[in-house]
C-alpha atoms as a PDB file:
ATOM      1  CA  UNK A   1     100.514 103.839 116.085  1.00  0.00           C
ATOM      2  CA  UNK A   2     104.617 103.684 115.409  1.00  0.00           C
ATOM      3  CA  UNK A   3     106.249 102.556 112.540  1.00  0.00           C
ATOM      4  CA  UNK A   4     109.700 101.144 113.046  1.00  0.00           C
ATOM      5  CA  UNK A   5     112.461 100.475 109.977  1.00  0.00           C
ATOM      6  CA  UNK A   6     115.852  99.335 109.915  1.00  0.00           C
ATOM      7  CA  UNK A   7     118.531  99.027 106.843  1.00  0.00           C
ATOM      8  CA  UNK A   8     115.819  98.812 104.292  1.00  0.00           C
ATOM      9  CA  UNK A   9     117.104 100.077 100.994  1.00  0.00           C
ATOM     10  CA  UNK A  10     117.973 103.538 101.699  1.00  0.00           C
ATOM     11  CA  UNK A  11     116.480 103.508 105.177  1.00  0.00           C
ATOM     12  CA  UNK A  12     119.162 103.322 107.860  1.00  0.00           C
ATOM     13  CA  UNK A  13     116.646 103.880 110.609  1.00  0.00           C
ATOM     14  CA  UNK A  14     113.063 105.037 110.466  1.00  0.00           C
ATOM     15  CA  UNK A  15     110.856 105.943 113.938  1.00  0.00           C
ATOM     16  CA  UNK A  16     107.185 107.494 112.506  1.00  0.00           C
ATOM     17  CA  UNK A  17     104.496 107.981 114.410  1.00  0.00           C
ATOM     18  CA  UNK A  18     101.286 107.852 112.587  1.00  0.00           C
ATOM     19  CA  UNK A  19      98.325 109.525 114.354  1.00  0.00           C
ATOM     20  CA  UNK A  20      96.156 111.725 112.416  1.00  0.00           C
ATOM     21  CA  UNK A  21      98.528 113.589 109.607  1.00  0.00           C
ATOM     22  CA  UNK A  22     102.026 112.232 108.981  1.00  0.00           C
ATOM     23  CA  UNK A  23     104.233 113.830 106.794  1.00  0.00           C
ATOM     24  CA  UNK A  24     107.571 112.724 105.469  1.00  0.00           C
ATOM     25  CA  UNK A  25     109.677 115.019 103.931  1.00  0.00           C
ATOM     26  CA  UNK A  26     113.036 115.103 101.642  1.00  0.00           C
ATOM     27  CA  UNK A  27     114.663 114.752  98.585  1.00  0.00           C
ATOM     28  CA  UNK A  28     114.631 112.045  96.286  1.00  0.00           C
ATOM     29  CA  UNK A  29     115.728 108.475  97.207  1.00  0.00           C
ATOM     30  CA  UNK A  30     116.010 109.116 100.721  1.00  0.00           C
ATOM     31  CA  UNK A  31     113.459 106.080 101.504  1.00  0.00           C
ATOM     32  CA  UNK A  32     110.633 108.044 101.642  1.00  0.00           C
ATOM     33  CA  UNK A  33     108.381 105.458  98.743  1.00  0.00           C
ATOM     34  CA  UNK A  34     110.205 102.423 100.805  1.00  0.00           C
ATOM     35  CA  UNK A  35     108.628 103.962 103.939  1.00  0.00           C
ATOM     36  CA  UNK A  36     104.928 104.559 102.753  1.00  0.00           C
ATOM     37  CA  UNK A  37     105.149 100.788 101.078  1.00  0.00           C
ATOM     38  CA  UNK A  38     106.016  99.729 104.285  1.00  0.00           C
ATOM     39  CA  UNK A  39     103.618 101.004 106.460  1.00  0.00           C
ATOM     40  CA  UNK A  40     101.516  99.881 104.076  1.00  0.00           C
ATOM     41  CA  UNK A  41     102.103  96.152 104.079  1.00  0.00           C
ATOM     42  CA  UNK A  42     102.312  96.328 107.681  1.00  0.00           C
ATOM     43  CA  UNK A  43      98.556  97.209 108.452  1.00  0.00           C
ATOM     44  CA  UNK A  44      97.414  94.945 105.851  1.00  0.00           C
ATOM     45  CA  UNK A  45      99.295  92.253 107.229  1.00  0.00           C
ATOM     46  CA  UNK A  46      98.343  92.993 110.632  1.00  0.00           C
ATOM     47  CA  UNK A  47      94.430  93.009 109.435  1.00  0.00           C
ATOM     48  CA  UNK A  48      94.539  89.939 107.786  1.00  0.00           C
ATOM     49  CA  UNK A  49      96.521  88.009 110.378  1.00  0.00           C
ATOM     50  CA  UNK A  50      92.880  88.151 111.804  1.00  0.00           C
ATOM     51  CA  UNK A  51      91.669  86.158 108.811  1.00  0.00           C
ATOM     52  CA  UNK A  52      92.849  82.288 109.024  1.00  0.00           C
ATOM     53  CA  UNK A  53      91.776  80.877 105.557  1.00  0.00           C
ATOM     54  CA  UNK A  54      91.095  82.526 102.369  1.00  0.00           C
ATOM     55  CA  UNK A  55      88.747  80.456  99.701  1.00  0.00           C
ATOM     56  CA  UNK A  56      89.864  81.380  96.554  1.00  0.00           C
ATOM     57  CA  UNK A  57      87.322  80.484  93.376  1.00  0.00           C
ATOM     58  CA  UNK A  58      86.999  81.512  89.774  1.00  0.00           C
ATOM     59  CA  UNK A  59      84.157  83.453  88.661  1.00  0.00           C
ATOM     60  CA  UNK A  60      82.130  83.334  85.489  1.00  0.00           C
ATOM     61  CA  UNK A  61      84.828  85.429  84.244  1.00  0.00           C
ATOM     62  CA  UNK A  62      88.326  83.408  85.154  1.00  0.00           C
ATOM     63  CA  UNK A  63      88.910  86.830  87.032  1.00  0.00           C
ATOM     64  CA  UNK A  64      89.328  85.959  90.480  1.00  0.00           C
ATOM     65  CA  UNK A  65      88.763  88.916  93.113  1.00  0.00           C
ATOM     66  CA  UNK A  66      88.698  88.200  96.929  1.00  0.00           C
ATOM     67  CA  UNK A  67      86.955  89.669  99.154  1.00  0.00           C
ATOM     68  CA  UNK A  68      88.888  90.678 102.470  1.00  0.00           C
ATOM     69  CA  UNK A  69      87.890  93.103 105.136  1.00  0.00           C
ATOM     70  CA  UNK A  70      86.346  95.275 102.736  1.00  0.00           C
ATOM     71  CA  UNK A  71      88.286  95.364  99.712  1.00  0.00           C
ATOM     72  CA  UNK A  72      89.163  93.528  96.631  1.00  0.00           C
ATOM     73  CA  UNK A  73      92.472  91.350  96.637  1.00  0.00           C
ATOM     74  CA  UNK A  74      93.452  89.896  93.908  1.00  0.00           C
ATOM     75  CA  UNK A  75      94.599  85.926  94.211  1.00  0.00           C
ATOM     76  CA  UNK A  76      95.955  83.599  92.835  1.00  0.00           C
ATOM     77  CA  UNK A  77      94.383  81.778  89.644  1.00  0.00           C
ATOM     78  CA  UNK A  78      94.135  78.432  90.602  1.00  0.00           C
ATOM     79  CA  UNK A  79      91.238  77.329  93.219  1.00  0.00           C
ATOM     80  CA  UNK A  80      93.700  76.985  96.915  1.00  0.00           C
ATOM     81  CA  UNK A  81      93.192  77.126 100.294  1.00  0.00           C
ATOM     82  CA  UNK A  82      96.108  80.062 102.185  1.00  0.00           C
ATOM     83  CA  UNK A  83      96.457  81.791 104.930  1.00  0.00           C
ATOM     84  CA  UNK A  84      96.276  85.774 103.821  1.00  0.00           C
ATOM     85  CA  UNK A  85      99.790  85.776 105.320  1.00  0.00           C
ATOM     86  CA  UNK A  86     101.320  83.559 102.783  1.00  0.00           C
ATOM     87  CA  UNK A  87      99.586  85.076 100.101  1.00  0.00           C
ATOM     88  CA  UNK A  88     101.580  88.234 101.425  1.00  0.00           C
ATOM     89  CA  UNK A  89     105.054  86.470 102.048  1.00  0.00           C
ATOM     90  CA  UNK A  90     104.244  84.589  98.562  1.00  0.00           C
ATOM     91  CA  UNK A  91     103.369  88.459  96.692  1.00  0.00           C
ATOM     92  CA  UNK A  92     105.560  91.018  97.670  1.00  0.00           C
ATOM     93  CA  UNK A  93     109.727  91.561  97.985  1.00  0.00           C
ATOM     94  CA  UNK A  94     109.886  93.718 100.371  1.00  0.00           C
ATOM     95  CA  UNK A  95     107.604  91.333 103.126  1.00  0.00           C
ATOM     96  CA  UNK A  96     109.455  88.725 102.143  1.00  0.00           C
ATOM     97  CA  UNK A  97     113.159  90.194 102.636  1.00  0.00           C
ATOM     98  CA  UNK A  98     112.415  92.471 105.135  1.00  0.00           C
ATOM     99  CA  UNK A  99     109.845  91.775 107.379  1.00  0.00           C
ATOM    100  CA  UNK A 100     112.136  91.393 110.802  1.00  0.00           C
ATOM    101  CA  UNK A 101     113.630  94.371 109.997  1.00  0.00           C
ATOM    102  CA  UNK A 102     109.747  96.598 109.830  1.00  0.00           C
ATOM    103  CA  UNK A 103     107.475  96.834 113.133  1.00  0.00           C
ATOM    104  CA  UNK A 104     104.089  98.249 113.776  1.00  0.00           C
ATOM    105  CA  UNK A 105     103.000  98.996 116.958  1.00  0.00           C
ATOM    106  CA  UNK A 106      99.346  99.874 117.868  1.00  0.00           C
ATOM    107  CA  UNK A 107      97.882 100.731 120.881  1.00  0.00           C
ATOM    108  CA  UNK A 108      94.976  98.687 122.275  1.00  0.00           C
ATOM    109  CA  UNK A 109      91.933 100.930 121.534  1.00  0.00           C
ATOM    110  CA  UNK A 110      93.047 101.285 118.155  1.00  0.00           C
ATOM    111  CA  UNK A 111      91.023 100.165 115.036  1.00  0.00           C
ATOM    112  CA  UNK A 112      91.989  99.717 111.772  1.00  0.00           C
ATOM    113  CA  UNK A 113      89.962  98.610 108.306  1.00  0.00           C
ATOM    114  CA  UNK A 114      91.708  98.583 105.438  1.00  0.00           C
ATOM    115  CA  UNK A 115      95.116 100.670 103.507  1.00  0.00           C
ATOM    116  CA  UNK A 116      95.144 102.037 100.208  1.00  0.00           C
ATOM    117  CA  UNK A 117      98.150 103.400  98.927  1.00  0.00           C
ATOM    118  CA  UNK A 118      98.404 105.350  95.841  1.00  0.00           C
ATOM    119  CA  UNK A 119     101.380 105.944  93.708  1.00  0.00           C
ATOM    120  CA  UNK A 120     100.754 107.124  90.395  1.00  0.00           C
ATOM    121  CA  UNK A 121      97.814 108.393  88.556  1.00  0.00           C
ATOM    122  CA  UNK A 122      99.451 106.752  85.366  1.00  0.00           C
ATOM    123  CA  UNK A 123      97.749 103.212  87.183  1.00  0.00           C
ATOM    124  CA  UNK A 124      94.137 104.185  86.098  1.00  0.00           C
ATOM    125  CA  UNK A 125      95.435 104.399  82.073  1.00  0.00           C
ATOM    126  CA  UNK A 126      96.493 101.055  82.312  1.00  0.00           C
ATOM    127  CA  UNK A 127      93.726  99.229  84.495  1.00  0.00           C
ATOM    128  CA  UNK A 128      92.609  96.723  81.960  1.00  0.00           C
ATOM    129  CA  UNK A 129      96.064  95.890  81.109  1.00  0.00           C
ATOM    130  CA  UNK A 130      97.205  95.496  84.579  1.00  0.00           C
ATOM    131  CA  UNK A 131      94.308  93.286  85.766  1.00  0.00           C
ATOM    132  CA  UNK A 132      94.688  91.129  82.766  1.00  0.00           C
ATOM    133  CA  UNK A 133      98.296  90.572  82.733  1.00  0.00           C
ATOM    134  CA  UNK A 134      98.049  89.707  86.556  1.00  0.00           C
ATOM    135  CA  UNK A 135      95.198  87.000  85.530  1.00  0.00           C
ATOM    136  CA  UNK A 136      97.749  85.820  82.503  1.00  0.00           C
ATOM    137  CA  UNK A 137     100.832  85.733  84.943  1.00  0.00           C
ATOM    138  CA  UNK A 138      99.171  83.807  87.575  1.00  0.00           C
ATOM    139  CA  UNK A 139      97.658  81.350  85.083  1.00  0.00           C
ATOM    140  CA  UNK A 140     100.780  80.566  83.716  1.00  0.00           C
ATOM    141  CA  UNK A 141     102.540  80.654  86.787  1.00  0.00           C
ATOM    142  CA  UNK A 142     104.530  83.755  85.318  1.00  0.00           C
ATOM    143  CA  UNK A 143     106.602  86.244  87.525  1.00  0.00           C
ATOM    144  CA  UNK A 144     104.969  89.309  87.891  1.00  0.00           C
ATOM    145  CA  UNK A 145     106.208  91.936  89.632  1.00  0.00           C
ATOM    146  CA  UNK A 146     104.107  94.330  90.325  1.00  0.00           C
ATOM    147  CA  UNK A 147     103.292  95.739  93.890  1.00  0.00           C
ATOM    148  CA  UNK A 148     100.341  94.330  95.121  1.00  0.00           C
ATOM    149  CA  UNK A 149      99.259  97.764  96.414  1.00  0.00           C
ATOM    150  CA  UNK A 150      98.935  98.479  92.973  1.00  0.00           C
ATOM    151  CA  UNK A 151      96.606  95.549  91.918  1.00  0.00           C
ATOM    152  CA  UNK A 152      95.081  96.327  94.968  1.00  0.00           C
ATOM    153  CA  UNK A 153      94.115  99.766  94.192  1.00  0.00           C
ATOM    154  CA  UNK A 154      92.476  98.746  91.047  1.00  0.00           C
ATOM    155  CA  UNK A 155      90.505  96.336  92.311  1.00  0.00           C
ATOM    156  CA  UNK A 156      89.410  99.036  94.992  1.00  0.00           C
ATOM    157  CA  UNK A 157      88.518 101.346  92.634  1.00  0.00           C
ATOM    158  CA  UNK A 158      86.277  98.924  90.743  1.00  0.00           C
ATOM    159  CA  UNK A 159      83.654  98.591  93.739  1.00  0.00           C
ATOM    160  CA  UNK A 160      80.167  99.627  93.042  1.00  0.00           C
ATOM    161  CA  UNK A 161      79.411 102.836  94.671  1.00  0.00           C
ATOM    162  CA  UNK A 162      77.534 102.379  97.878  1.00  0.00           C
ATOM    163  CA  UNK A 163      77.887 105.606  99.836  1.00  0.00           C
ATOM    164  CA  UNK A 164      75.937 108.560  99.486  1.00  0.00           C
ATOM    165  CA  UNK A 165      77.530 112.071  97.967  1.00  0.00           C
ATOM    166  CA  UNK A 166      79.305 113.708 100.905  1.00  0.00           C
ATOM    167  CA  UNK A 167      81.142 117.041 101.262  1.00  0.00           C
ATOM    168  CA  UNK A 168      84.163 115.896 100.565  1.00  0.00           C
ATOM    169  CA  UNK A 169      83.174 114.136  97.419  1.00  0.00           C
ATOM    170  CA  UNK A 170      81.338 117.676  96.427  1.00  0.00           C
ATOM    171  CA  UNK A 171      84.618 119.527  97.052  1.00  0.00           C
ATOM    172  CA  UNK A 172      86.742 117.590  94.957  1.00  0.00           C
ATOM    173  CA  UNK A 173      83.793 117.390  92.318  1.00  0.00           C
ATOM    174  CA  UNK A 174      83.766 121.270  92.034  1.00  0.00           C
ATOM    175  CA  UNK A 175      88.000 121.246  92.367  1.00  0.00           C
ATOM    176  CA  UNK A 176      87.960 119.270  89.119  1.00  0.00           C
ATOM    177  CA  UNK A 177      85.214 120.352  87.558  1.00  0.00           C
ATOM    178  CA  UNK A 178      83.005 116.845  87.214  1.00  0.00           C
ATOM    179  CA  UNK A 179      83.852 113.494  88.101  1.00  0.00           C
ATOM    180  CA  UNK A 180      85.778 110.401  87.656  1.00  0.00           C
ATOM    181  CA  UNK A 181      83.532 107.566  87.828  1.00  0.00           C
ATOM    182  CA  UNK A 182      84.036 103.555  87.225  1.00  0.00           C
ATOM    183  CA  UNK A 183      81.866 102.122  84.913  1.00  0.00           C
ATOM    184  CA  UNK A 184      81.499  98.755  85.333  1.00  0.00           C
ATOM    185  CA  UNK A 185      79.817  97.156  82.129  1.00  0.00           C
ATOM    186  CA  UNK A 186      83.228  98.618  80.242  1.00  0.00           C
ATOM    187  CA  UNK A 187      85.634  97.912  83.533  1.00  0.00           C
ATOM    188  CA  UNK A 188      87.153 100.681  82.647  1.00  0.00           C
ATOM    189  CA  UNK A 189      87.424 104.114  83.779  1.00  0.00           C
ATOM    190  CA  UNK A 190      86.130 107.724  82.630  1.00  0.00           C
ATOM    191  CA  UNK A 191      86.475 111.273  83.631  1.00  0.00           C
ATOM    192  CA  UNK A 192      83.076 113.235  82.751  1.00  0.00           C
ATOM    193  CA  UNK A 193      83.533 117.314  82.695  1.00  0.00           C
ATOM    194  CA  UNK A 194      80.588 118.997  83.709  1.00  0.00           C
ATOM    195  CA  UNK A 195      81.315 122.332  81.573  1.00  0.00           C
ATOM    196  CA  UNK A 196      81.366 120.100  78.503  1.00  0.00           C
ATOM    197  CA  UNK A 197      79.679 116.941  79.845  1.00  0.00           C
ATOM    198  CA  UNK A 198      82.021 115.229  77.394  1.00  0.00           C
ATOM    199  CA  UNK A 199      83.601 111.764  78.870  1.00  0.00           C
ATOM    200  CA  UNK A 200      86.501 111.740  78.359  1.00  0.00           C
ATOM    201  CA  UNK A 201      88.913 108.172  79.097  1.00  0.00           C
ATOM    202  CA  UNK A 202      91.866 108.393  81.380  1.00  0.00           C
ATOM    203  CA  UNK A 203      94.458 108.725  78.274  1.00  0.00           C
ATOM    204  CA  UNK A 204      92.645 112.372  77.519  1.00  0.00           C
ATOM    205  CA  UNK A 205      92.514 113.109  81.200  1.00  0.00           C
ATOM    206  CA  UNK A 206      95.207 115.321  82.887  1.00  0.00           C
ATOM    207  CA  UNK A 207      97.014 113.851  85.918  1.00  0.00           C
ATOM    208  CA  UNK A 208      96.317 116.225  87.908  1.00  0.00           C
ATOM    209  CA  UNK A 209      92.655 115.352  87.496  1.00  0.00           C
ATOM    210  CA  UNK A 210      93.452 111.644  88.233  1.00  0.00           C
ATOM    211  CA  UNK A 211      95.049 112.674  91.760  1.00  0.00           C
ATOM    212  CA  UNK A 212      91.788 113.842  93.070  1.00  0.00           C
ATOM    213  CA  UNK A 213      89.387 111.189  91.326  1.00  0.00           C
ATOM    214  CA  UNK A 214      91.934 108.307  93.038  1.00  0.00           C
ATOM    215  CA  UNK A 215      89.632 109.734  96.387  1.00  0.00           C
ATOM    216  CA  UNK A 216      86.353 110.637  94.987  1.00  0.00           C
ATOM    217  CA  UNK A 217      85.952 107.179  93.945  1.00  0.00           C
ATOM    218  CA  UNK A 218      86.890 105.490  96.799  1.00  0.00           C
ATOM    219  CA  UNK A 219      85.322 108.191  98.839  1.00  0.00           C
ATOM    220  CA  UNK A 220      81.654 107.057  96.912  1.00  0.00           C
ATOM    221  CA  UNK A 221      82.655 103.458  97.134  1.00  0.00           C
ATOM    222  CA  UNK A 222      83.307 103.363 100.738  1.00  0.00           C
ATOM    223  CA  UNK A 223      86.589 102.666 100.536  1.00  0.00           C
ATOM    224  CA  UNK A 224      87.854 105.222 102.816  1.00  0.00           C
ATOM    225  CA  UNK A 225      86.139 105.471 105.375  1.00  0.00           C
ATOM    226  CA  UNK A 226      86.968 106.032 109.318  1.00  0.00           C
ATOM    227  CA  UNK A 227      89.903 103.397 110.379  1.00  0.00           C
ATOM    228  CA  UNK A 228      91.164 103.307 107.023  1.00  0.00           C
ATOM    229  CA  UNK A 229      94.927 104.001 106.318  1.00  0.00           C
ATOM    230  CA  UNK A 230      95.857 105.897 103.547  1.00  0.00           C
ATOM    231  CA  UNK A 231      99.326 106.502 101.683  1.00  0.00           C
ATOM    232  CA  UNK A 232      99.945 109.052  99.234  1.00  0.00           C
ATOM    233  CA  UNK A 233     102.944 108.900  97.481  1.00  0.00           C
ATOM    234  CA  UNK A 234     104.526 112.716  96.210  1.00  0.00           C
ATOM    235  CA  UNK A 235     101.138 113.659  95.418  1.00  0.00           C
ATOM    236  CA  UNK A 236     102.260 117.153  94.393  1.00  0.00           C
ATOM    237  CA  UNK A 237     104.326 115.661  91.547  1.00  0.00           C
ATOM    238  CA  UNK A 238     100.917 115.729  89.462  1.00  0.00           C
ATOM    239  CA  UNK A 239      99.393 119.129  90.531  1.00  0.00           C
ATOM    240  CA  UNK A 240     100.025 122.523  90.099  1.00  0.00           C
ATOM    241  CA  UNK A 241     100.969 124.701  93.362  1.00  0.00           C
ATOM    242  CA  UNK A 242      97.769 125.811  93.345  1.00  0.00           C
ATOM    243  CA  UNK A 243      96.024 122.479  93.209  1.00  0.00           C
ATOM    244  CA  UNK A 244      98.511 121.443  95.943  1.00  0.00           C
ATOM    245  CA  UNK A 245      96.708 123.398  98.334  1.00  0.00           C
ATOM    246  CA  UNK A 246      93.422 122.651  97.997  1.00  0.00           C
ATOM    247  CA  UNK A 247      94.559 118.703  97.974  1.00  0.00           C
ATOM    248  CA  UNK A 248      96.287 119.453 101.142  1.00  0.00           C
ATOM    249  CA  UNK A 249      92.475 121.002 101.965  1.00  0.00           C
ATOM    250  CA  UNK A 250      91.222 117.470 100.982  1.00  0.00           C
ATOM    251  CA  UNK A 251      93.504 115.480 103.183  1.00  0.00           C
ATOM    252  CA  UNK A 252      93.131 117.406 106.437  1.00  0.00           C
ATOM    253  CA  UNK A 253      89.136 117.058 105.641  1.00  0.00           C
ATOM    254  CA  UNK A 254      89.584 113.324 105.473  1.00  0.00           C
ATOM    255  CA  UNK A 255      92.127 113.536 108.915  1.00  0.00           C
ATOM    256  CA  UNK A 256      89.199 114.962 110.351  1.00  0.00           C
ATOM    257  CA  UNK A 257      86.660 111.932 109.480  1.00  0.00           C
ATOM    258  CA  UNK A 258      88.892 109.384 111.228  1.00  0.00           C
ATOM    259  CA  UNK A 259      91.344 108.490 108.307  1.00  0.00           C
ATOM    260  CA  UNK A 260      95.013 108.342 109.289  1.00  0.00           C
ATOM    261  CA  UNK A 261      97.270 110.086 106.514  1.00  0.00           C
ATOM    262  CA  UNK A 262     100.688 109.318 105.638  1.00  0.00           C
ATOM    263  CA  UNK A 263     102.157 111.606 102.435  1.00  0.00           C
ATOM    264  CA  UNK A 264     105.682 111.995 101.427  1.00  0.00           C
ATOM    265  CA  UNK A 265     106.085 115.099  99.865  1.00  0.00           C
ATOM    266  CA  UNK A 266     109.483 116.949  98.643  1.00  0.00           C
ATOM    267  CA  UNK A 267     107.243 120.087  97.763  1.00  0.00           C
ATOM    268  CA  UNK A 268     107.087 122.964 100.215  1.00  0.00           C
ATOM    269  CA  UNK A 269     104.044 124.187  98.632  1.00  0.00           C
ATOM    270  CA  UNK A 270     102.410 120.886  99.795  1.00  0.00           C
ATOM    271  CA  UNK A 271     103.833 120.763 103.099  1.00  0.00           C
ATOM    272  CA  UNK A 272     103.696 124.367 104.344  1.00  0.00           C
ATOM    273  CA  UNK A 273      99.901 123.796 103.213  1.00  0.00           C
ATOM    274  CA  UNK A 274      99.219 120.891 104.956  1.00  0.00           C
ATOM    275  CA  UNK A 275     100.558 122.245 108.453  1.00  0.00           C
ATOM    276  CA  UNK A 276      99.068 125.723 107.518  1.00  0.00           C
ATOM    277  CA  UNK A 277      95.261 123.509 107.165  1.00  0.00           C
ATOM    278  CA  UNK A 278      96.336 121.064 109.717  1.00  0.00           C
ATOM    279  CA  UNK A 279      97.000 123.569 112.405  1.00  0.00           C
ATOM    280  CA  UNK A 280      93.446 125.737 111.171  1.00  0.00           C
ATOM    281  CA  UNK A 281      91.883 122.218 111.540  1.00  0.00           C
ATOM    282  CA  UNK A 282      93.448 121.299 114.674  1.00  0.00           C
ATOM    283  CA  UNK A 283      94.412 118.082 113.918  1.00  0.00           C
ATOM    284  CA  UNK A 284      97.331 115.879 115.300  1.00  0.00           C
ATOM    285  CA  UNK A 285     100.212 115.932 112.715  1.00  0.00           C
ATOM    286  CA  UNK A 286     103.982 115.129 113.081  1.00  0.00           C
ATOM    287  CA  UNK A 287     106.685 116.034 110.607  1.00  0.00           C
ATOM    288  CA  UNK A 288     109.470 113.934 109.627  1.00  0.00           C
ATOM    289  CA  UNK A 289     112.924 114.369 107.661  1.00  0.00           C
ATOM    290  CA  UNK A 290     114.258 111.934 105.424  1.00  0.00           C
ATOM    291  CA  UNK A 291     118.340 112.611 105.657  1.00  0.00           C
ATOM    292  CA  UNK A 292     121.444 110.581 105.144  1.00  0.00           C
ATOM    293  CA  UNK A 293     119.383 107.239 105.815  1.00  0.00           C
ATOM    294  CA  UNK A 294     117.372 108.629 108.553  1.00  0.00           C
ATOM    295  CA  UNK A 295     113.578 109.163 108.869  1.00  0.00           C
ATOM    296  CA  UNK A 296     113.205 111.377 111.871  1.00  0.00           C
ATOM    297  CA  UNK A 297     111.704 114.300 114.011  1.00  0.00           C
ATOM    298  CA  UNK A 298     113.891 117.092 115.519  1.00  0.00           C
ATOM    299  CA  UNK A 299     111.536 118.333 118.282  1.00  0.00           C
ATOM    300  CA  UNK A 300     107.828 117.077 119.376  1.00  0.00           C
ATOM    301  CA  UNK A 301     105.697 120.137 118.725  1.00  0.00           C
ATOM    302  CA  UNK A 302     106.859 120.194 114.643  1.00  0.00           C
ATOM    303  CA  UNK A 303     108.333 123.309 114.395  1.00  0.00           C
ATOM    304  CA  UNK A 304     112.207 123.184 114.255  1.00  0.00           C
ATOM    305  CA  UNK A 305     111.691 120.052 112.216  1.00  0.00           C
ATOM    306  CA  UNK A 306     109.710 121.735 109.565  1.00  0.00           C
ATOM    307  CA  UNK A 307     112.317 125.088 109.686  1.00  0.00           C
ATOM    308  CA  UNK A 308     114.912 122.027 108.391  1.00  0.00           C
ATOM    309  CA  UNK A 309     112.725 120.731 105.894  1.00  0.00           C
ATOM    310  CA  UNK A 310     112.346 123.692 104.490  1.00  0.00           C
ATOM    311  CA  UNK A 311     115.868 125.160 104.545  1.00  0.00           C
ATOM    312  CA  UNK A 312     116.304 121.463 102.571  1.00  0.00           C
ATOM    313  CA  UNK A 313     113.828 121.836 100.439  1.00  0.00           C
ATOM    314  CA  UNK A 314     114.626 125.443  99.406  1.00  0.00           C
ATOM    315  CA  UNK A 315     118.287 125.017  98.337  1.00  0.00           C
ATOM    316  CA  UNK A 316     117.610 125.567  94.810  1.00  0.00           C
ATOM    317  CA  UNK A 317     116.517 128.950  95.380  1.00  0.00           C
ATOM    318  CA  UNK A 318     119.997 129.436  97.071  1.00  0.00           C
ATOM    319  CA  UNK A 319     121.443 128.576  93.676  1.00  0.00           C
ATOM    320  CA  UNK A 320     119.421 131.288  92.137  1.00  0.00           C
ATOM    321  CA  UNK A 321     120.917 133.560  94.416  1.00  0.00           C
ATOM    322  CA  UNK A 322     124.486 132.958  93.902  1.00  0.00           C
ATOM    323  CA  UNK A 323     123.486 132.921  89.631  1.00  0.00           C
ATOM    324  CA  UNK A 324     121.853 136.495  90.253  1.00  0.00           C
ATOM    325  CA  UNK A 325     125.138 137.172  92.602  1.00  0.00           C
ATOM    326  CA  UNK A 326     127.538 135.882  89.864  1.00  0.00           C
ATOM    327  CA  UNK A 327     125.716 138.014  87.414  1.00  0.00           C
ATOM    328  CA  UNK A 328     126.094 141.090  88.662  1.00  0.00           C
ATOM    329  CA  UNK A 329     130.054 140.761  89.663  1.00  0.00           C
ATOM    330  CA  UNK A 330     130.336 139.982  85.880  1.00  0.00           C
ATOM    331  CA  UNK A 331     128.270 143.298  85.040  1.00  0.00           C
END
């Protein structure tokens, strides 16, 4: 698969290939979130181009959650009849504005079920909020802007678990020490520690924490699953160096089940894991650098790419340097 962007908010130009692992790499506002929303939008548009006509009704609860292609989407309020691809151009900016400007190829044998993107884990604090004020808004025929992906998410989150416990879901279970679970007669989410087995809600939860139970739910929901696309935006931003490794563990684990990866990462720690696992692993990654309004690889096999990354990324120990330098010529 190849994602194509052009003169997209910071993006000048953007060629990604997504196969397996794909990492982008850079400093801040270089395009990198515009990217992963993207590519996002793009293979949810593509899968529900398959879909002609959406029914949309209220439930016994005015809360109206479609069902498409294996996840929750949340519609519109009032009882219509849509293509999903005017729901899209109708819901989100960035499809709107610049969908000539984005293309997705795929090749023929590829399949693809769903894309989840995740963000922030500051989403699951506010889940009743958000899903209520998107109900209000759309009942009142209010603006609200907030990313679909992000009403997405929730929705995805709030699927009854249907999949039995895999090794995965154990790993990140012992990694954080219990489990983040949805419970569905509150709609609401909890964290339960097994060294306390205290539940705890997501205000009282560390972030960190919330990083990993994003994919043990939807791991035990079924969520992800082979085919499915999955965007993780700065991960690391959440997670301790140490906890960036054994989430770059996690991802290369789910590379290997069939889920295609995209992260964008500005933490060497994350990325220098994430080849070190990939390459253990044996998966197919690709690199990319996000410079100057370009998203880009420097050579095919990774390797001078990721020597520029991280001569970018390690500039502010070159400041330390010339501070310990400066120090000493001032005795």
């Amino acid at each position: 698969m190849e994602l194509q962007l052009k003169n997209i908010g910071m993006i000048k130009e953007a060629n990604v290939k997504v196969d397996g692992l794909t990492v982008i790499a850079g400093e801040n506002d270089t395009g990198k979130s515009t990217l992963g929303r993207a590519y996002y939008y793009e293979v949810k548009k593509h899968l529900e181009e398959k879909v002609t006509k959406v029914q949309v009704k209220k439930n016994k609860d005015n809360m109206l959650l479609g069902t498409l292609l294996g996840f929750g989407l949340s519609l519109l309020a009032q009882p219509i009849v849509a293509t999903a691809s005017e729901y899209l151009l109708n819901n989100d900016e960035i499809i709107k504005k610049f969908d000539k400007n984005i293309k997705l190829k795929l090749s023929k044998d590829e399949k693809l079920v769903n894309s989840v993107m995740i963000e922030t884990p500051y989403s699951l604090n506010n889940a009743n909020y958000i899903k209520t004020t998107q109900l209000l808004a759309n009942q009142r025929g209010l603006n609200y802007t907030l990313g679909d992906h992000i009403i997405d998410l929730i929705l995805q989150m709030s699927q009854t678990p249907s999949r039995n416990i895999n090794n995965i879901y154990e790993n990140i279970s012992n990694i954080i020490d219990g489990k983040i679970y949805y419970d569905s007669t509150r709609d609401d989410f909890f964290y339960q520690k097994d060294s306390i087995k205290k539940e705890l809600d997501m205000n009282s939860t560390a972030t960190g924490i919330k990083m990993f139970g994003f994919l043990q739910i939807l791991l035990l929901n079924g969520t992800i699953k082979e085919g499915t696309v999955l965007i993780l935006d700065e991960p690391e931003v959440h997670l301790h160096p140490k906890w960036q490794l054994k989430y770059a563990q996690v991802i290369v684990e789910l590379v290997k089940k069939g889920i295609k990866v995209l992260i964008t990462s500005h933490s060497p720690y994350m990325i220098e894991a994430l080849q070190r696992y990939g390459k253990k692993s044996k998966i197919d990654m690709d690199f990319y650098l996000a410079e100057n309004g370009i998203i880009d690889k420097i050579d095919n096999n990774n390797s001078a790419t990721l020597s520029k990354i991280f001569e970018k990324l390690s500039e502010p120990f070159d400041i330390f340097d010339e501070m310990d330098s400066e120090t000493l010529r001032n005795g």
